[in-house]
C-alpha atoms as a PDB file:
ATOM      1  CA  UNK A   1      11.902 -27.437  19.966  1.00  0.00           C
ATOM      2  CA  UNK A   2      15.384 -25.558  19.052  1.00  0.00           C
ATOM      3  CA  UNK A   3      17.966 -25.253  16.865  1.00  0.00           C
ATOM      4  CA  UNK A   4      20.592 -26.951  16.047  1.00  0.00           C
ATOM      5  CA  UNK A   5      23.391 -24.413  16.795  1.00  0.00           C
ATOM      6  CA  UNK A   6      21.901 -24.911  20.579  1.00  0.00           C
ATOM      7  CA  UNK A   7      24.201 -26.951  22.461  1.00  0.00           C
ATOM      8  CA  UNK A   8      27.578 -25.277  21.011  1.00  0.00           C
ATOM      9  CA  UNK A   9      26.182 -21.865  21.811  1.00  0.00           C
ATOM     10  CA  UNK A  10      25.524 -23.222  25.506  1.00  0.00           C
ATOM     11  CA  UNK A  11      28.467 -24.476  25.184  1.00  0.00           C
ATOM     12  CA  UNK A  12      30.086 -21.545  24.039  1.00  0.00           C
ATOM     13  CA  UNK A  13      28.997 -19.208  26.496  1.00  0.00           C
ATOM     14  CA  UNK A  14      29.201 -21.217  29.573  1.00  0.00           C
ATOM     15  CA  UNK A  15      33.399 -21.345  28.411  1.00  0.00           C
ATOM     16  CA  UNK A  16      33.300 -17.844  28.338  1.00  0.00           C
ATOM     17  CA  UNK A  17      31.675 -16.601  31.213  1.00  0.00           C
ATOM     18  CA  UNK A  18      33.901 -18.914  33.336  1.00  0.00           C
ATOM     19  CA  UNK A  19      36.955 -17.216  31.471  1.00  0.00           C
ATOM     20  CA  UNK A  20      35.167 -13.995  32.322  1.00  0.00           C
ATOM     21  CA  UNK A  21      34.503 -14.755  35.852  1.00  0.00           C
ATOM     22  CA  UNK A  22      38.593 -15.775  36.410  1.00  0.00           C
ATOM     23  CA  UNK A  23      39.331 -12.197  34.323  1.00  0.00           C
ATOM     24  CA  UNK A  24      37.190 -10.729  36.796  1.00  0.00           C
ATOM     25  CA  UNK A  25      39.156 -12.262  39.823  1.00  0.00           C
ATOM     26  CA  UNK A  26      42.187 -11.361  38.128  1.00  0.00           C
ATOM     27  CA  UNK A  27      41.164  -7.632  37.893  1.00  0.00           C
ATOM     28  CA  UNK A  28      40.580  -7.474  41.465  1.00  0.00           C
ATOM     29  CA  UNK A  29      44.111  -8.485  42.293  1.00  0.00           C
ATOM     30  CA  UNK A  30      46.226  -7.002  39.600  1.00  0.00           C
ATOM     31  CA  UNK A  31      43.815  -3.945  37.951  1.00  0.00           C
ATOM     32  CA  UNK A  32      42.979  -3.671  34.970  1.00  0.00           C
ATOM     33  CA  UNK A  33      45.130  -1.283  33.068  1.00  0.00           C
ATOM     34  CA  UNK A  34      47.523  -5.129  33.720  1.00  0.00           C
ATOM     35  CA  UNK A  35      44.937  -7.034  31.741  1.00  0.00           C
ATOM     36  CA  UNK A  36      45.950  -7.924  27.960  1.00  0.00           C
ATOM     37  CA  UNK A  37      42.873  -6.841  25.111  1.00  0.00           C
ATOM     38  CA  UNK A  38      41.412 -10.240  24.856  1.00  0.00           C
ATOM     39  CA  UNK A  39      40.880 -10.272  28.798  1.00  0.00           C
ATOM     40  CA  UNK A  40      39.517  -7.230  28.302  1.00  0.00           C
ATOM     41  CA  UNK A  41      36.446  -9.011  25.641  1.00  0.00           C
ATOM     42  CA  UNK A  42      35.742 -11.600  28.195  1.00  0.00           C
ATOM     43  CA  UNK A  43      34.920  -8.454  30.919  1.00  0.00           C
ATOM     44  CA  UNK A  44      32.980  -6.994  28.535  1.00  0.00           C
ATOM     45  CA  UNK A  45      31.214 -10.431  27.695  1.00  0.00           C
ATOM     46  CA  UNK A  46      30.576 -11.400  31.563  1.00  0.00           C
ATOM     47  CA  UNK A  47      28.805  -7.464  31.795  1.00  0.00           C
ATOM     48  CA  UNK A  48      26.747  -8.089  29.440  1.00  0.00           C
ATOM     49  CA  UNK A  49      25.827 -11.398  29.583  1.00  0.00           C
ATOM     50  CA  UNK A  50      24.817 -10.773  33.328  1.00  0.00           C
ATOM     51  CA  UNK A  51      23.088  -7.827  32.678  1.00  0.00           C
ATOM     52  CA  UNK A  52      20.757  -9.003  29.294  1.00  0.00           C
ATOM     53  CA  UNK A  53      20.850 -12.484  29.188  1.00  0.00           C
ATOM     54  CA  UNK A  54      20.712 -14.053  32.689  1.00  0.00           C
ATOM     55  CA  UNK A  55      18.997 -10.376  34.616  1.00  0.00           C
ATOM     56  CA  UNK A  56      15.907 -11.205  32.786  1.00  0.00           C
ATOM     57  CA  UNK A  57      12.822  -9.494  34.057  1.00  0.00           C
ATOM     58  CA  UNK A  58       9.799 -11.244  35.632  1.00  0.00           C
ATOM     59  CA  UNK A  59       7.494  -9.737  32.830  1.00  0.00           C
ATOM     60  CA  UNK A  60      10.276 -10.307  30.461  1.00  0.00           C
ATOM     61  CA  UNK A  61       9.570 -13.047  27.717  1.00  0.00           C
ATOM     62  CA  UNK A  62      12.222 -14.725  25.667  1.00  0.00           C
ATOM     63  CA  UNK A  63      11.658 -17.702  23.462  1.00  0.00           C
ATOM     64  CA  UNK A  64      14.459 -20.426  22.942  1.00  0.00           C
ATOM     65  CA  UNK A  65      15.233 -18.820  19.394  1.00  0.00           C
ATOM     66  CA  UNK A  66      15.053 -14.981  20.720  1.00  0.00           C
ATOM     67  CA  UNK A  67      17.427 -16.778  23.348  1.00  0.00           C
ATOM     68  CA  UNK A  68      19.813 -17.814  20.979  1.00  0.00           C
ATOM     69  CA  UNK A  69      20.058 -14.551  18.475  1.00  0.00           C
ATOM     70  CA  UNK A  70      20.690 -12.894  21.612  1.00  0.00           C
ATOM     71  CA  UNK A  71      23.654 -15.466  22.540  1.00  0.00           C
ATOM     72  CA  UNK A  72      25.084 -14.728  19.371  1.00  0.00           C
ATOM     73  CA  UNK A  73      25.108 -11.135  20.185  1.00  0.00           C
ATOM     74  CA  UNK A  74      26.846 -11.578  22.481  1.00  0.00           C
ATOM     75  CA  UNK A  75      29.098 -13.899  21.133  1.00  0.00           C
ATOM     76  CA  UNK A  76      30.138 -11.606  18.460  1.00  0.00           C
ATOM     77  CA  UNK A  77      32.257  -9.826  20.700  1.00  0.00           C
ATOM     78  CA  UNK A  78      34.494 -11.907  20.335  1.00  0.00           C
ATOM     79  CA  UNK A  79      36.470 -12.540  17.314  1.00  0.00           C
ATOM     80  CA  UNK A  80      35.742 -16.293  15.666  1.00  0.00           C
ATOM     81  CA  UNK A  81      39.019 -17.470  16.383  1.00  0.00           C
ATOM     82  CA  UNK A  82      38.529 -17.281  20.014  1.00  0.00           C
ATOM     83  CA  UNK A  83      34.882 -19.205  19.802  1.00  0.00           C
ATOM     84  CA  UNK A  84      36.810 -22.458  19.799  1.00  0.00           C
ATOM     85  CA  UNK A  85      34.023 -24.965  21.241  1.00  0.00           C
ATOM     86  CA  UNK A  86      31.526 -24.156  18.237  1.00  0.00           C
ATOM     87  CA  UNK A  87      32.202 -26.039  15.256  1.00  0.00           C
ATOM     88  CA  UNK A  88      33.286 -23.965  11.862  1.00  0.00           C
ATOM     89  CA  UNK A  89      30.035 -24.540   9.989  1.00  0.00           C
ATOM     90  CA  UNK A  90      27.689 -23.491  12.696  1.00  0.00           C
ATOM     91  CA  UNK A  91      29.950 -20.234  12.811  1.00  0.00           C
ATOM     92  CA  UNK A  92      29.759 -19.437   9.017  1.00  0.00           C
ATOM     93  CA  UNK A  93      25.746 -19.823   9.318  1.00  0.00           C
ATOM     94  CA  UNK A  94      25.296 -17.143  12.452  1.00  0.00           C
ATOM     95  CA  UNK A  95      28.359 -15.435  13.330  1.00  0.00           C
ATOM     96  CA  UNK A  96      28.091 -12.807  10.409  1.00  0.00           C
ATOM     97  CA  UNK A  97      24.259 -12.618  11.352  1.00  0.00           C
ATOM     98  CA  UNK A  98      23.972  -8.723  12.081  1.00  0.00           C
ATOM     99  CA  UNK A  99      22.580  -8.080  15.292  1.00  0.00           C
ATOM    100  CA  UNK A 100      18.973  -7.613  14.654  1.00  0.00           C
ATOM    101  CA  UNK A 101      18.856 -11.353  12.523  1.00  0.00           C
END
């Protein structure tokens, strides 16, 4: 059982953690202070989703639904014009969610 926003969120935030990981690479070889504001978001993004949605604890428990309020967490970093693989609908339905749903 899921929801229906499922697959474009996967979607979603396997597009931007592969952004995030080139940013990252980037970085490394140019700094950051020569990184533009939006590479900045996708930094910010990969943090993050390393550090609360993939470093989950072995005593940690997280349903598919807590799974997917918390992808839209993150998600919302980003502004909705850069979330380009989830389809407009699905945005105006949990986008503008706040963050505790």
């Amino acid at each position: 059982m899921t929801r229906r926003d499922h697959a474009d969120v996967s979607n979603q935030l396997y597009a931007n953690y592969a952004i995030g990981k080139d940013v990252q690479a980037m970085k490394a070889v140019v700094g950051e202070e020569a990184l533009s504001s939006e590479d900045l978001l996708y930094l910010e993004f990969l943090d993050k989703f390393e550090r609360k949605f993939v470093t989950q604890g072995a005593y940690d428990t997280r349903n598919i639904f807590q799974s997917l309020d918390l992808a839209w967490t993150l998600l919302r970093i980003f502004p909705r014009e850069l979330l380009h693989r989830i389809p407009a609908k699905t945005l105006d339905q949990y986008y503008s969610r706040d963050a505790g749903n």
